[in-house]
Protein backbone atom coordinates (compact mmCIF):
# COMPACT_ATOMS: atom_id res chain seq x y z
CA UNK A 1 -21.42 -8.24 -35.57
CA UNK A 2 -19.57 -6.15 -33.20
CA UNK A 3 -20.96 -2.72 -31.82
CA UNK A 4 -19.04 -0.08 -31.72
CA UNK A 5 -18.36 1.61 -28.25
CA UNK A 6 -20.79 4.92 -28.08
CA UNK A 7 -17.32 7.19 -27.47
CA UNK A 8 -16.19 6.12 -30.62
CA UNK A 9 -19.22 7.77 -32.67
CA UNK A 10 -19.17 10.79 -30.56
CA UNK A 11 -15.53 11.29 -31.29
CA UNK A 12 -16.19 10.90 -34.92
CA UNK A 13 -19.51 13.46 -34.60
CA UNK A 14 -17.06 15.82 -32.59
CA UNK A 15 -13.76 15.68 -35.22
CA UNK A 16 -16.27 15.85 -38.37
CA UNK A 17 -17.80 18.67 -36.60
CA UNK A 18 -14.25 20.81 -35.99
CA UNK A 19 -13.72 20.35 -39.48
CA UNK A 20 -16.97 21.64 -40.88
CA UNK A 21 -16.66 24.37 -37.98
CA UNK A 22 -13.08 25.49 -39.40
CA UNK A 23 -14.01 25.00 -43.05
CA UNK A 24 -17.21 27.44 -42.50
CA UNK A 25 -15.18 29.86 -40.31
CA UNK A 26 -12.49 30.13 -43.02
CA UNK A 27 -14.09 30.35 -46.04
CA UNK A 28 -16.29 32.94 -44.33
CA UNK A 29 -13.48 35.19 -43.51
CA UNK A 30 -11.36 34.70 -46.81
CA UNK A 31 -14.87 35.79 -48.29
CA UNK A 32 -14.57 39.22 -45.99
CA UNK A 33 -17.44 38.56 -43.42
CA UNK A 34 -15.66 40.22 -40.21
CA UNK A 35 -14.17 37.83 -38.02
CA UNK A 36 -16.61 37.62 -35.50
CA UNK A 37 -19.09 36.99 -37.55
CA UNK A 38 -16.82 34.40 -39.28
CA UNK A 39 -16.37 32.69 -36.00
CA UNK A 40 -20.02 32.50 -35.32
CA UNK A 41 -20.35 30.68 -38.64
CA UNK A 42 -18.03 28.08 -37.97
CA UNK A 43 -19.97 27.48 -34.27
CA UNK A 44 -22.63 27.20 -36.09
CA UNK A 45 -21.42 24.86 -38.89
CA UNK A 46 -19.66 22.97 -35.83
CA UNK A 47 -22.65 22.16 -33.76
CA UNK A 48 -25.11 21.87 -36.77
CA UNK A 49 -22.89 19.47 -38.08
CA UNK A 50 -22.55 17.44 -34.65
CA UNK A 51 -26.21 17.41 -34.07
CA UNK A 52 -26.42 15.51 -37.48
CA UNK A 53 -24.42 13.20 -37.18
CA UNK A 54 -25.25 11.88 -33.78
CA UNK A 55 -28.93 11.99 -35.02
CA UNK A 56 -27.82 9.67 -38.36
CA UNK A 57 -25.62 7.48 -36.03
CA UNK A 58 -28.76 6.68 -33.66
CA UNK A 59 -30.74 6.25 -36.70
CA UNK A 60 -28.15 3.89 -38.94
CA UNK A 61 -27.45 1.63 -35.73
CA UNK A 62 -30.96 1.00 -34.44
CA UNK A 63 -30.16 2.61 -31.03
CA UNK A 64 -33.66 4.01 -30.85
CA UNK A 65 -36.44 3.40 -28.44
């Protein structure tokens, strides 16, 4: 089986987590939370998001002490 390179799965952790980022800023501002408050929402979503993913990629590839 062939391992995928570790920049690969940070890229993916990084892209997933603009998206949630974006998708939590928007719908927060369309809802008519101020904008910086929507913005810190979508950092929020963004780096939540991140964290979980690199956590779940560790854990589903066995790349764990």
């Amino acid at each position: 089986m062939t391992r995928v390179p570790r920049a690969v799965w940070i890229g993916f952790a990084l892209v997933a987590g603009a998206l949630a980022g974006a998708t939590a800023g928007l719908l927060s501002a369309a809802g008519g939370v101020p904008v910086p408050l929507a913005i810190l929402a979508g950092g929020g979503a963004c780096g939540s998001t991140v964290a979980l993913m690199l956590a779940v990629v560790r854990y589903a590839t066995g790349d764990h002490p």
